[in-house]
Protein backbone atom coordinates (compact mmCIF):
# COMPACT_ATOMS: atom_id res chain seq x y z
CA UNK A 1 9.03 -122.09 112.60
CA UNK A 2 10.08 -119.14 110.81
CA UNK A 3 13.72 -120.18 110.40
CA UNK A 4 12.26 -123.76 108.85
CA UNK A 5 10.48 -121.91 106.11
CA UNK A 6 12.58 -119.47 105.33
CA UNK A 7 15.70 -122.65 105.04
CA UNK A 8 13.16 -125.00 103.16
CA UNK A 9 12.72 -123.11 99.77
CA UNK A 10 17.36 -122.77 99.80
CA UNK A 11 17.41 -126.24 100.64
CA UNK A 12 14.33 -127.28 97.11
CA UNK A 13 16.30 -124.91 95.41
CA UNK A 14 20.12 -125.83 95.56
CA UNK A 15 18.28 -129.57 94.87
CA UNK A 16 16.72 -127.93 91.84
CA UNK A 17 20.31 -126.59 91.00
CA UNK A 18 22.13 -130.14 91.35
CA UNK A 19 20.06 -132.32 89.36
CA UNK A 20 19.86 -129.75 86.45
CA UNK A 21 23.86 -130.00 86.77
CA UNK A 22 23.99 -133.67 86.42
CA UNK A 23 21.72 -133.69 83.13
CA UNK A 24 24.08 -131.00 81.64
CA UNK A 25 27.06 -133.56 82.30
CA UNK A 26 25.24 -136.51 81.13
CA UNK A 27 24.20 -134.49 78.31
CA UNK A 28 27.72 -133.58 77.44
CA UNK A 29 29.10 -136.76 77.60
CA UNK A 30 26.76 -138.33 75.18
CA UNK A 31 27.75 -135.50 72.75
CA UNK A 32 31.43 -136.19 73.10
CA UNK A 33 31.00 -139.91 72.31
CA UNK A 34 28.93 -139.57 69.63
CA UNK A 35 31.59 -139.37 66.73
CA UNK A 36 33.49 -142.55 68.07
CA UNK A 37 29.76 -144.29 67.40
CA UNK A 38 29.36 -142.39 63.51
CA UNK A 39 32.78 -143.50 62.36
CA UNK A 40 32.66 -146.12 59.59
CA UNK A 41 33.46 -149.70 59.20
CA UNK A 42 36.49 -149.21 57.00
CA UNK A 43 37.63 -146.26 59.61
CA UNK A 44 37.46 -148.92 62.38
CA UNK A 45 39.27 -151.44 60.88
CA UNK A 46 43.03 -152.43 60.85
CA UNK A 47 44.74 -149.75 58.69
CA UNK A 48 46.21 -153.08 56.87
CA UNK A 49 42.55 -153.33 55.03
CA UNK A 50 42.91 -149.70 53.69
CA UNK A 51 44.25 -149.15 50.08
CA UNK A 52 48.20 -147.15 49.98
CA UNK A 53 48.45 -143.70 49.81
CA UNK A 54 50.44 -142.89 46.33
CA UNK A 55 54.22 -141.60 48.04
CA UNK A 56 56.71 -140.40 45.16
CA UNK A 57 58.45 -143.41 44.95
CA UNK A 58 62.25 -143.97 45.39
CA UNK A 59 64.40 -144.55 42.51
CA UNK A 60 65.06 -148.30 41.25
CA UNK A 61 69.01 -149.11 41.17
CA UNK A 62 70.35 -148.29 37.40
CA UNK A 63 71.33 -150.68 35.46
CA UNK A 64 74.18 -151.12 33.50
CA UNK A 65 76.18 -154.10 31.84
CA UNK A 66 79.63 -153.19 32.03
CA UNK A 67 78.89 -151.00 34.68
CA UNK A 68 81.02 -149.62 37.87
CA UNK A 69 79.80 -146.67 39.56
CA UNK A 70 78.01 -148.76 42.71
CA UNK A 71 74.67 -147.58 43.81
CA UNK A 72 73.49 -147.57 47.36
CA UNK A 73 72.96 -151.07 48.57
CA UNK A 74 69.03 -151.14 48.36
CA UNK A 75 67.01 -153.90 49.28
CA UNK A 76 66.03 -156.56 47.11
CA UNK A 77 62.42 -155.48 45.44
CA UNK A 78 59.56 -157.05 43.76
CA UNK A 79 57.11 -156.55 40.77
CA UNK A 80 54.33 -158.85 39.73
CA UNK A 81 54.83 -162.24 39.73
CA UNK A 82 58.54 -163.23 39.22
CA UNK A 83 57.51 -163.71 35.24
CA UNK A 84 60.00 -160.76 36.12
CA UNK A 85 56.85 -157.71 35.86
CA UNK A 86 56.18 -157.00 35.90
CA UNK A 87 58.24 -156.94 36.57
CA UNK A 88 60.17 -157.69 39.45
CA UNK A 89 57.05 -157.97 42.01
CA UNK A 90 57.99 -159.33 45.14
CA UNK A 91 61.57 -160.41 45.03
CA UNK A 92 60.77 -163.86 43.35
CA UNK A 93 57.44 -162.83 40.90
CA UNK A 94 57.20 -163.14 37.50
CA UNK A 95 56.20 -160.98 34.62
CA UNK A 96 55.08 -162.09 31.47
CA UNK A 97 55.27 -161.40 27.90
CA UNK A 98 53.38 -161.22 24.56
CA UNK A 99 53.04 -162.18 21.35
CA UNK A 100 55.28 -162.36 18.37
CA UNK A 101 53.38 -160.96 15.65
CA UNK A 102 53.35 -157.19 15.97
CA UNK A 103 50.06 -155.70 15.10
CA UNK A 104 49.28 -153.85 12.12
CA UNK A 105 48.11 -150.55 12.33
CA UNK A 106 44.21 -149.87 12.71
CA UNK A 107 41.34 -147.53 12.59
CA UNK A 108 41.10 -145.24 15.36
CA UNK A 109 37.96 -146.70 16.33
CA UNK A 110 39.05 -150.33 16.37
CA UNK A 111 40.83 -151.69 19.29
CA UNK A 112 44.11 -151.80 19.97
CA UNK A 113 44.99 -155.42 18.35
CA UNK A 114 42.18 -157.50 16.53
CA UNK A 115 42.83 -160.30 18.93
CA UNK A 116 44.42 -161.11 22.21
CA UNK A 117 47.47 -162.22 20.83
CA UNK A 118 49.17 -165.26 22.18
CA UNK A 119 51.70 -163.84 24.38
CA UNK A 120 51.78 -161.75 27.08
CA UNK A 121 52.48 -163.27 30.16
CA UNK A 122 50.89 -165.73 32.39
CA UNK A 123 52.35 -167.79 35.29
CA UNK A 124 55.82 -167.69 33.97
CA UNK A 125 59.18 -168.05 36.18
CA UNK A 126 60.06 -165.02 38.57
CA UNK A 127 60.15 -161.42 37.34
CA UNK A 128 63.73 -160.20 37.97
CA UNK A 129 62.75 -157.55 40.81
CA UNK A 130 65.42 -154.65 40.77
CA UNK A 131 66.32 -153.73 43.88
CA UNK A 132 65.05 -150.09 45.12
CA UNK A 133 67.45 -147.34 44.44
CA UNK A 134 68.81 -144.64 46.93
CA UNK A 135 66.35 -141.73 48.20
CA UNK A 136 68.49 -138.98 47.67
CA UNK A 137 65.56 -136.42 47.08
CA UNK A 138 62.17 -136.94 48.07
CA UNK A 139 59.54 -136.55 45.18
CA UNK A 140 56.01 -135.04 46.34
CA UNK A 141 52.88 -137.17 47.00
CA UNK A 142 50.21 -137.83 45.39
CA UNK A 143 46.89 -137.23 47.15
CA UNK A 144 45.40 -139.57 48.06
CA UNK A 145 41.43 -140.35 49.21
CA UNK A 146 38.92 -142.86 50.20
CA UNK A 147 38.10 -145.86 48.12
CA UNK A 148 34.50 -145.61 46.70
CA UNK A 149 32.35 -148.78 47.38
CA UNK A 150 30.96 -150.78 44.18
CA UNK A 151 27.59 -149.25 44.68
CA UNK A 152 28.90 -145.74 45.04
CA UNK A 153 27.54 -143.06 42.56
CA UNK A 154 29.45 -142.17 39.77
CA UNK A 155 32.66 -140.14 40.39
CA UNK A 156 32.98 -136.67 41.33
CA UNK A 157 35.48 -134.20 40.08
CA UNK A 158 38.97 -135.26 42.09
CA UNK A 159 37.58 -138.66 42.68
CA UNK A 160 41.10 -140.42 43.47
CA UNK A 161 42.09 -143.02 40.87
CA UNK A 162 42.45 -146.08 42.17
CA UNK A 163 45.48 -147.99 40.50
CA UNK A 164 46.42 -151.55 41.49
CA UNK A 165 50.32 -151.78 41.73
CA UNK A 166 52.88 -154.27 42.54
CA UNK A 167 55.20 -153.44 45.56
CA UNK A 168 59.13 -153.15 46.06
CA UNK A 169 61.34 -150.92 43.99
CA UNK A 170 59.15 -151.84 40.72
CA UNK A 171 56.21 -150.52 42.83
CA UNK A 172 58.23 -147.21 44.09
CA UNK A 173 59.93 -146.42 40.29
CA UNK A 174 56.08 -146.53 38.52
CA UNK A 175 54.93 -143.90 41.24
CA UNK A 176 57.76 -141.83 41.39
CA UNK A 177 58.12 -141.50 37.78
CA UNK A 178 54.51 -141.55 36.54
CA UNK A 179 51.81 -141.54 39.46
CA UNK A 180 53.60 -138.18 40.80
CA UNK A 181 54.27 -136.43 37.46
CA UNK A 182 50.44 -137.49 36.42
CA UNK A 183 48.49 -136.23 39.36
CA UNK A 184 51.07 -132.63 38.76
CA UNK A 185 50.50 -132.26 35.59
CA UNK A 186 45.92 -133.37 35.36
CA UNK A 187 45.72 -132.69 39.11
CA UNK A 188 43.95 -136.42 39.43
CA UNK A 189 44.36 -137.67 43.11
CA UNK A 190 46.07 -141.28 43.08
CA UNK A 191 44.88 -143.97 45.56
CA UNK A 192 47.20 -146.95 44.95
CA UNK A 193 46.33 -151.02 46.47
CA UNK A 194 48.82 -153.78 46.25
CA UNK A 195 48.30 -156.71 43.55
CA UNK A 196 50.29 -159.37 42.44
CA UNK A 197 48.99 -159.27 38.67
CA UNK A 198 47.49 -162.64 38.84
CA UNK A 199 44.03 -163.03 37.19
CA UNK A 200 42.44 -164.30 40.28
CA UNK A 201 42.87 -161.24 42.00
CA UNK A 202 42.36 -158.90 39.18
CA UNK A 203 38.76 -160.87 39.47
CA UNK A 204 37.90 -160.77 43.16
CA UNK A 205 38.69 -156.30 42.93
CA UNK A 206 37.77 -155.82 39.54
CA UNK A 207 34.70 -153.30 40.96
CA UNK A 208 37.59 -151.62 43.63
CA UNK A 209 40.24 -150.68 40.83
CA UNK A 210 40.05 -148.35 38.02
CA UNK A 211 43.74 -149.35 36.83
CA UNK A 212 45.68 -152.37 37.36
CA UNK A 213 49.34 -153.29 36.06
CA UNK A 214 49.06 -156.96 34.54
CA UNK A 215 51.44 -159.69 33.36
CA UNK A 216 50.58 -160.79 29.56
CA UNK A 217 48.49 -164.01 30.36
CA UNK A 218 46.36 -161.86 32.75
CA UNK A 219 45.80 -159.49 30.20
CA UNK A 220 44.72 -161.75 27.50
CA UNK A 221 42.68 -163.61 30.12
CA UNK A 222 40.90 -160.74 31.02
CA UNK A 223 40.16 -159.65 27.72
CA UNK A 224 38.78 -162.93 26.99
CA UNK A 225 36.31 -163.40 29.82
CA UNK A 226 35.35 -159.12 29.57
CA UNK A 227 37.14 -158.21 32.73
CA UNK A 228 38.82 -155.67 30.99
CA UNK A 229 37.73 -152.69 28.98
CA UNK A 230 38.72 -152.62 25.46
CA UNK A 231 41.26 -149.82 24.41
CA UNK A 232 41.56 -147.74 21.18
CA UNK A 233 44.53 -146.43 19.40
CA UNK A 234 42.61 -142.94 20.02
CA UNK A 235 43.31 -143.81 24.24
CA UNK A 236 47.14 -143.43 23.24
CA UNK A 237 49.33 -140.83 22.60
CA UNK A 238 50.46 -140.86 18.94
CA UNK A 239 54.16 -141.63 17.96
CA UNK A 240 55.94 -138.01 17.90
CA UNK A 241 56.89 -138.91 13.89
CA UNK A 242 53.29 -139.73 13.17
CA UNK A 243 54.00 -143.09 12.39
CA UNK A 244 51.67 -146.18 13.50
CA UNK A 245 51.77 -146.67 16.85
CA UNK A 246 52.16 -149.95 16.27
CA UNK A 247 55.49 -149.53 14.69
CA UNK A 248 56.22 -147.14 17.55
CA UNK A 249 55.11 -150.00 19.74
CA UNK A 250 57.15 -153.47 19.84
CA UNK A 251 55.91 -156.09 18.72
CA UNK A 252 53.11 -157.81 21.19
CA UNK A 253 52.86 -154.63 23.20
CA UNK A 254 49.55 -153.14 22.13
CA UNK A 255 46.59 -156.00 23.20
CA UNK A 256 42.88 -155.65 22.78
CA UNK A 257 42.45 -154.52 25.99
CA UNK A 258 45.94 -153.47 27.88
CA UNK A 259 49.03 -151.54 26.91
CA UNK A 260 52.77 -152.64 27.46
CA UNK A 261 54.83 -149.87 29.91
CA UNK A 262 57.51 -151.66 30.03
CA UNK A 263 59.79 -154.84 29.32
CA UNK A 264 62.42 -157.16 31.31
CA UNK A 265 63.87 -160.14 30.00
CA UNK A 266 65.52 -163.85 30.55
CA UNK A 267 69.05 -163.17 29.11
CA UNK A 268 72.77 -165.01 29.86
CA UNK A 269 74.95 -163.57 32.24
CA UNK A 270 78.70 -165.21 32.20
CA UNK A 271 81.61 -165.44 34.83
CA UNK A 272 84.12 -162.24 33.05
CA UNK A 273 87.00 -164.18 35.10
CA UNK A 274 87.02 -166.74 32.37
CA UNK A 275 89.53 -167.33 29.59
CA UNK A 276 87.20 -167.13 26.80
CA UNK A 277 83.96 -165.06 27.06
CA UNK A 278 81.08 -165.84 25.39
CA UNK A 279 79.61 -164.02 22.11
CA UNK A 280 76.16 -165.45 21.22
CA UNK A 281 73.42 -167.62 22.73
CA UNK A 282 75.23 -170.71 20.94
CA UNK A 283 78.28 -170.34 23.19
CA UNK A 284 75.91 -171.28 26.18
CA UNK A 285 76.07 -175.49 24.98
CA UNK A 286 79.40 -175.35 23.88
CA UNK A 287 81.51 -176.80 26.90
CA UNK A 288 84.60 -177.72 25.17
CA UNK A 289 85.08 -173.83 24.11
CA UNK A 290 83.95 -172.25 26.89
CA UNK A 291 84.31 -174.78 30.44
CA UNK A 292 82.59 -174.62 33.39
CA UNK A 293 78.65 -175.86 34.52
CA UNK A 294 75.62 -174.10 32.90
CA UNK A 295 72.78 -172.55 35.67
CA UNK A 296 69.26 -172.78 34.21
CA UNK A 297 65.69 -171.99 36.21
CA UNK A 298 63.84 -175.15 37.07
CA UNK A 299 60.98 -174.36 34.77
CA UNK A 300 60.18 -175.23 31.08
CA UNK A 301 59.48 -171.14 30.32
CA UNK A 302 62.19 -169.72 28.51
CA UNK A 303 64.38 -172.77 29.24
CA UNK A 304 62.95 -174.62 26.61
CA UNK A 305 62.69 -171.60 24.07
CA UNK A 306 66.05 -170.88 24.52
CA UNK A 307 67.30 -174.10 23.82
CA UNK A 308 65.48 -173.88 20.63
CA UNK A 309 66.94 -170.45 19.59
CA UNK A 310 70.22 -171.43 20.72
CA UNK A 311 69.88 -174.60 18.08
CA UNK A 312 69.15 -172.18 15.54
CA UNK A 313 65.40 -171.69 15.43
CA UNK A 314 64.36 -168.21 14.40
CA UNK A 315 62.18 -166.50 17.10
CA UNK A 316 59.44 -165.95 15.04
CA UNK A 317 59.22 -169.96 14.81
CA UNK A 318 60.13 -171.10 18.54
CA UNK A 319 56.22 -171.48 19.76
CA UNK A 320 55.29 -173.05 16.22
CA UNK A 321 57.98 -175.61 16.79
CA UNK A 322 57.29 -175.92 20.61
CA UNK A 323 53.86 -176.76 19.60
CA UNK A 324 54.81 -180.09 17.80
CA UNK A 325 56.39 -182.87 19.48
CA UNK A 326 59.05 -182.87 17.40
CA UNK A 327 59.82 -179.38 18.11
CA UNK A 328 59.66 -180.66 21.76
CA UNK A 329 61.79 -183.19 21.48
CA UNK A 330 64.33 -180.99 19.91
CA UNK A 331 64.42 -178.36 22.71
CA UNK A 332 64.70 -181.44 25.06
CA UNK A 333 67.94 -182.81 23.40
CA UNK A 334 69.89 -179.53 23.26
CA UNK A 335 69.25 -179.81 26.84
CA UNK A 336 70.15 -183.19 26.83
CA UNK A 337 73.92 -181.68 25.52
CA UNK A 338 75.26 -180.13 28.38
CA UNK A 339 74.72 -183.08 30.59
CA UNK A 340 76.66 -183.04 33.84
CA UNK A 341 77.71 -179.63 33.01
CA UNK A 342 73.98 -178.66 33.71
CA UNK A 343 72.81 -177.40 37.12
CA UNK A 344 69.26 -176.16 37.96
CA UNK A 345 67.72 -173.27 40.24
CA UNK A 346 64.74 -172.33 41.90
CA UNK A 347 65.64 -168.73 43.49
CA UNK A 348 66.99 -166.15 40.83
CA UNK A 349 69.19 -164.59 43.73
CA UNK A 350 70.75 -167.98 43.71
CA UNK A 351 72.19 -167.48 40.19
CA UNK A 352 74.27 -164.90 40.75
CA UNK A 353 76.06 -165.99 43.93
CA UNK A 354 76.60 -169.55 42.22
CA UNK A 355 78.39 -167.81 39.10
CA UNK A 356 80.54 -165.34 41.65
CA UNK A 357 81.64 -168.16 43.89
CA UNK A 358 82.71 -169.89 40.34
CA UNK A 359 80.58 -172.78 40.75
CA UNK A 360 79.04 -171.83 37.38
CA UNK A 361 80.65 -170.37 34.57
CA UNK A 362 77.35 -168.92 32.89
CA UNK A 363 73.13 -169.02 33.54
CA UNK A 364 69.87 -167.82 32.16
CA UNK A 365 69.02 -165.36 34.31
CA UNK A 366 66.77 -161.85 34.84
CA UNK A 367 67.89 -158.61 33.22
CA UNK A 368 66.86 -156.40 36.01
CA UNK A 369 68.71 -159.06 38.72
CA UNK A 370 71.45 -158.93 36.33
CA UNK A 371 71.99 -154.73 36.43
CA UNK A 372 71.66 -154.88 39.94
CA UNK A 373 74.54 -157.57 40.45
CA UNK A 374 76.74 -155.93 38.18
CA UNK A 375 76.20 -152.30 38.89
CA UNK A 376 75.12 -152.07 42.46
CA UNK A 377 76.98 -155.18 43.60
CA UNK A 378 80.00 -155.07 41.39
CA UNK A 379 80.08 -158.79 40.55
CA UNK A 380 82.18 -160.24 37.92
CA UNK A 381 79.51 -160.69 35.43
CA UNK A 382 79.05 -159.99 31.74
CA UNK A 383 75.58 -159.46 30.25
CA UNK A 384 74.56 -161.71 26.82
CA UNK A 385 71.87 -160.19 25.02
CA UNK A 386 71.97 -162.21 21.94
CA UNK A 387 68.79 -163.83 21.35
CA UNK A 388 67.31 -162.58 24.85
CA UNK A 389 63.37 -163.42 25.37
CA UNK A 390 61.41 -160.04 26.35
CA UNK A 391 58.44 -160.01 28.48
CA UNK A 392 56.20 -157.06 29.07
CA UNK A 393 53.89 -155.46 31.51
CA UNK A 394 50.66 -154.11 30.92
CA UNK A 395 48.30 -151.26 31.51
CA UNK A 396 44.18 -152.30 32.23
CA UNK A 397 41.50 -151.12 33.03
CA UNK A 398 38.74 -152.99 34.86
CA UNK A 399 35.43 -153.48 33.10
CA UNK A 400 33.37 -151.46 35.72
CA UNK A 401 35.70 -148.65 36.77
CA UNK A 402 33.61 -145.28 37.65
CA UNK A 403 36.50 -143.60 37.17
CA UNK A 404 37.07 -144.77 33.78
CA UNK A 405 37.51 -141.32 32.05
CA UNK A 406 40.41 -140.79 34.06
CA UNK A 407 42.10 -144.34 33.76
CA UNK A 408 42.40 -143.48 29.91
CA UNK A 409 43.96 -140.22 30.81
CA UNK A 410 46.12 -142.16 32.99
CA UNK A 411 47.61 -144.41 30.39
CA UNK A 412 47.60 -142.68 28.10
CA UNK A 413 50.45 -140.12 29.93
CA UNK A 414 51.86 -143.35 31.68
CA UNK A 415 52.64 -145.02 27.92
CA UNK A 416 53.94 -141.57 26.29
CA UNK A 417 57.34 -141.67 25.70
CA UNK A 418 58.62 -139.37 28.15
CA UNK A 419 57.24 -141.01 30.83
CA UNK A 420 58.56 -144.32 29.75
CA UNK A 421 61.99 -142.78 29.68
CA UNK A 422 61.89 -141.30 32.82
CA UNK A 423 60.57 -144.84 34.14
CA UNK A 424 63.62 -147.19 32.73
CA UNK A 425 66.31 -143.91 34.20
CA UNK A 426 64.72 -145.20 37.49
CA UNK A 427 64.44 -148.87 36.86
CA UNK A 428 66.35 -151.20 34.38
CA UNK A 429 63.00 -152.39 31.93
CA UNK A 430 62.71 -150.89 28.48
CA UNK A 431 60.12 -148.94 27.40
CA UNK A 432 57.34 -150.36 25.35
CA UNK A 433 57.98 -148.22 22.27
CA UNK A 434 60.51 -146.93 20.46
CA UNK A 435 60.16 -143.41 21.32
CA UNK A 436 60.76 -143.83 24.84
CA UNK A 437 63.93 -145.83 24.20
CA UNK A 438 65.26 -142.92 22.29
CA UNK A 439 64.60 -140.33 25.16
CA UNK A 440 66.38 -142.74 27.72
CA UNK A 441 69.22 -141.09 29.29
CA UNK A 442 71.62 -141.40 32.66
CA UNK A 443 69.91 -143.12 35.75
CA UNK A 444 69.04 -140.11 37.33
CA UNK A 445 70.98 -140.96 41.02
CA UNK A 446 74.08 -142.69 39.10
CA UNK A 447 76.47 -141.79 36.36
CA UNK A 448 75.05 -144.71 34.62
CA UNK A 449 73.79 -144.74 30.86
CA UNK A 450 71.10 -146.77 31.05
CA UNK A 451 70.20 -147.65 27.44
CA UNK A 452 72.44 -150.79 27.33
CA UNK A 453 70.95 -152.93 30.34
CA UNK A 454 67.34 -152.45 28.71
CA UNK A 455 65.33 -155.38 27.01
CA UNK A 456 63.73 -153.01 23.89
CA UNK A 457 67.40 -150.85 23.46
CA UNK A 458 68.10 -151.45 19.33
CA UNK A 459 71.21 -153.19 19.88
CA UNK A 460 69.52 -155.83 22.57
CA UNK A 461 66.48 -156.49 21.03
CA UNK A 462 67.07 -157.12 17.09
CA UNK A 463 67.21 -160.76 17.18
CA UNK A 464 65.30 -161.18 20.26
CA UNK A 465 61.91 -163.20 21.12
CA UNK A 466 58.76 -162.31 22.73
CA UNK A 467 57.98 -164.47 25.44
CA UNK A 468 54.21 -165.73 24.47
CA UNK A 469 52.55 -165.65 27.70
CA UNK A 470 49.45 -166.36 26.10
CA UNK A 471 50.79 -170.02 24.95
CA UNK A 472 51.78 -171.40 27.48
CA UNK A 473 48.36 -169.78 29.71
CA UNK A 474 47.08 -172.62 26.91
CA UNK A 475 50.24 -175.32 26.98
CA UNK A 476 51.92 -174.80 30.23
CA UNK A 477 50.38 -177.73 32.17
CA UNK A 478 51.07 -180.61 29.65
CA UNK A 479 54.58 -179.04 29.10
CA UNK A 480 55.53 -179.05 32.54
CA UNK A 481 54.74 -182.37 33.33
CA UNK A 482 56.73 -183.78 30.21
CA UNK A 483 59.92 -181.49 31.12
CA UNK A 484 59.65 -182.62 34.91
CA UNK A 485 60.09 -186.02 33.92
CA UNK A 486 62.62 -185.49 31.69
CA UNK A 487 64.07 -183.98 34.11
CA UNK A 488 63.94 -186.64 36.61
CA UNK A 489 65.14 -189.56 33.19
CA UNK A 490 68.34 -187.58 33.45
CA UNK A 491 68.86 -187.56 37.19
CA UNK A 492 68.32 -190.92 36.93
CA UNK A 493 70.61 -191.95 34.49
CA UNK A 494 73.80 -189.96 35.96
């Protein structure tokens, strides 16, 4: 009896000593799964749904006309919609352009342009994208942090701007040479998201974005239905000579609510194997001069305009005369001129490969397609500038941005003229105003000056047109139904 009392109380005891052992591991292991239930729903979803961290960006491919020295082959990249983009979005977007009339200069408290001016860009053909350029050197990155939700309170100091970006090497050139250098020099995180520049879209994130980089018709558009915030001259940085910044600015670059960055452009680009080489736009319809089939886009943008400026029309009067159905029917029989030497696309990369092979002597092309064939591809091609159509992209800012301090401080270093040179030395568009054109030097990977494959260099751009987005945003449908059947009376009739 003895020995059972005395083993009893060990026996209670090591029961006692168990069970308090198995609460401490139960215990434990609801601590240790307790941050895999806190995390949030954006943390558990598909990194996909999650907006881009701002990397430097590699350098776009140089551009230049005449051009040798071959860049790195780089893949082929792509801006906003091929209106070209903006770019150059994805490999077949397409920017868009503005208005004609260049804005007179205005009280610093009155916006940017009295109207939205009937230009920039809306669905027109593809953007040229130019290809990305070599990494050589890696740039630093720009912080990046997590995307406040619409309700969220108003931004903290370091809040990371969110900035809505096409992709490719258009993408990569805008944050190497002006999301990088911006969060350096204000010490602003960046937080970029992909975006096509299309209106639709800039609608469904407008509450997500406190930047976005728009064609002209998107611009205009959003201006018009207040998805945009209106901009001041006093949001820019002045013109280093003091003059107007809208003589520093080209013509149709300042709208009431967005800023141009930069420009691309539809230009001619000609087979240099030939025996006579073309001088001006006119040269295009003359087949007994220069032989050999002409390559034009399947699309009434620029086609028709050029026809018109190639017939002698001055560019301030192309939409004016596009707008009557005379005017129409005068752009149509130009057209009508080159008959079986004529020969439509639908891919821009197409273009190029048709005029190499010698299938085509000449084609309306790109300008940021076109340095990239010439330069990094070493293609037999010449460059025609005369009468080239510009297009420009834009700088926003959503109506709704709680960040919206810092999106002014944004473009208003991203549309300074140093900037914009140190954009085109990455990528071949021109810079919005004529400051940055004059800073442009060498591409900054190739010995390439890069000055003469840009849209808004002085010797390109003097008799040149700005594509008016905005028109055909209002025309575009009822034009492209009468070209497509025009197009289909001439098929017919071969």
């Amino acid at each position: 009896m003895k020995s059972t009392t005395t083993i009893t109380p060990l026996i209670n005891a090591l029961r006692s000593t168990v069970t308090r052992a198995l609460l401490l591991v139960c215990f434990a292991t609801a601590l240790i799964a307790a941050p895999v239930a806190a995390q949030s729903p954006e943390e558990q979803q598909p990194p996909a749904a999650q907006p881009e961290q701002t990397e430097a960006p590699s350098d776009a491919a140089p551009a230049d006309a005449s051009a040798s020295p071959q860049p790195e082959a780089a893949g082929d990249p792509t801006p906003p919609s091929e209106t070209e983009p903006a770019a150059d979005a994805a490999a077949d977007a397409a920017t868009d352009a503005e208005t004609v009339t260049e804005p007179a200069p205005q009280a610093a408290t009155e916006p940017l342009s009295p109207e939205p001016q009937v230009e920039p860009a809306a669905s027109a053909p593809e953007p040229e994208p130019a290809p990305a350029s070599p990494q050589k050197r890696s740039a630093p990155t720009v912080n990046a942090g997590t995307t406040p939700s619409e309700a969220a309170p108003p931004p903290a100091e370091n809040t990371p701007l969110r900035i809505a970006l096409p992709g490719g090497a258009y993408g990569e050139a805008q944050k190497r040479a002006l999301l990088t250098p911006f969060t350096k020099q204000e010490g602003t995180p960046v937080q970029t998201a992909p975006f096509d520049g299309a209106f639709e879209a800039l609608k469904a994130h407008a509450g997500e974005w406190d930047v976005v980089n728009i064609d002209g018709a998107t611009a205009a558009r959003g201006c018009r239905t207040k998805l945009l915030e209106v901009l001041t001259p006093d949001d820019l940085q002045k013109a280093p000579n003091g003059a107007p910044l809208a003589d520093d600015f080209f013509p149709g670059a300042l709208q009431p609510c967005a800023v141009a960055s930069v420009a691309w452009s539809a230009i001619v680009v000609y087979d240099t194997r030939g025996k006579r080489l073309p001088r001006k736009l006119s040269d295009f319809f003359n087949t007994r001069r220069y032989r050999g089939k002409r390559l034009l886009p399947k699309s009434p943008r620029f086609t028709l305009e050029m026809a018109l400026l190639a017939d002698g029309v001055r560019p301030a009067d192309v939409y004016a005369k596009l707008s009557t159905p005379e005017g129409l029917e005068r752009a149509f029989a130009k057209l009508a001129k080159l008959k079986k030497y004529l020969q439509w696309y639908d891919k821009p990369a197409e273009a190029f490969e048709l005029i190499a092979k010698k299938d085509v002597a000449m084609g309306l092309v790109f300008s940021g397609r076109a340095f990239m064939a010439v330069v990094r591809d070493s293609k037999p091609l010449g460059i025609l500038w005369d009468r080239q159509i510009y297009a420009f992209d834009y700088w926003g800012i959503p109506r709704g941005s709680k960040n919206a301090d810092a999106a002014k401080s944004f473009i208003r270093f991203a549309t300074s003229p140093e900037p914009l040179a140190n954009m085109a030395q990455l990528f071949p568009y021109g810079p919005a105003r004529r400051s940055g054109v004059a800073l442009v030097g060498k591409h900054v990977e190739v010995d390439i000056e890069m000055k003469p494959y840009l849209p808004t260099y002085k010797k390109n751009i003097d008799n040149a047109l700005a594509f008016n987005a905005a028109w055909w945003d209002t025309n575009g449908a009822a034009i492209e139904e009468q070209f497509n059947a025009w197009i289909e009376k001439q098929e017919t009739s071969h």
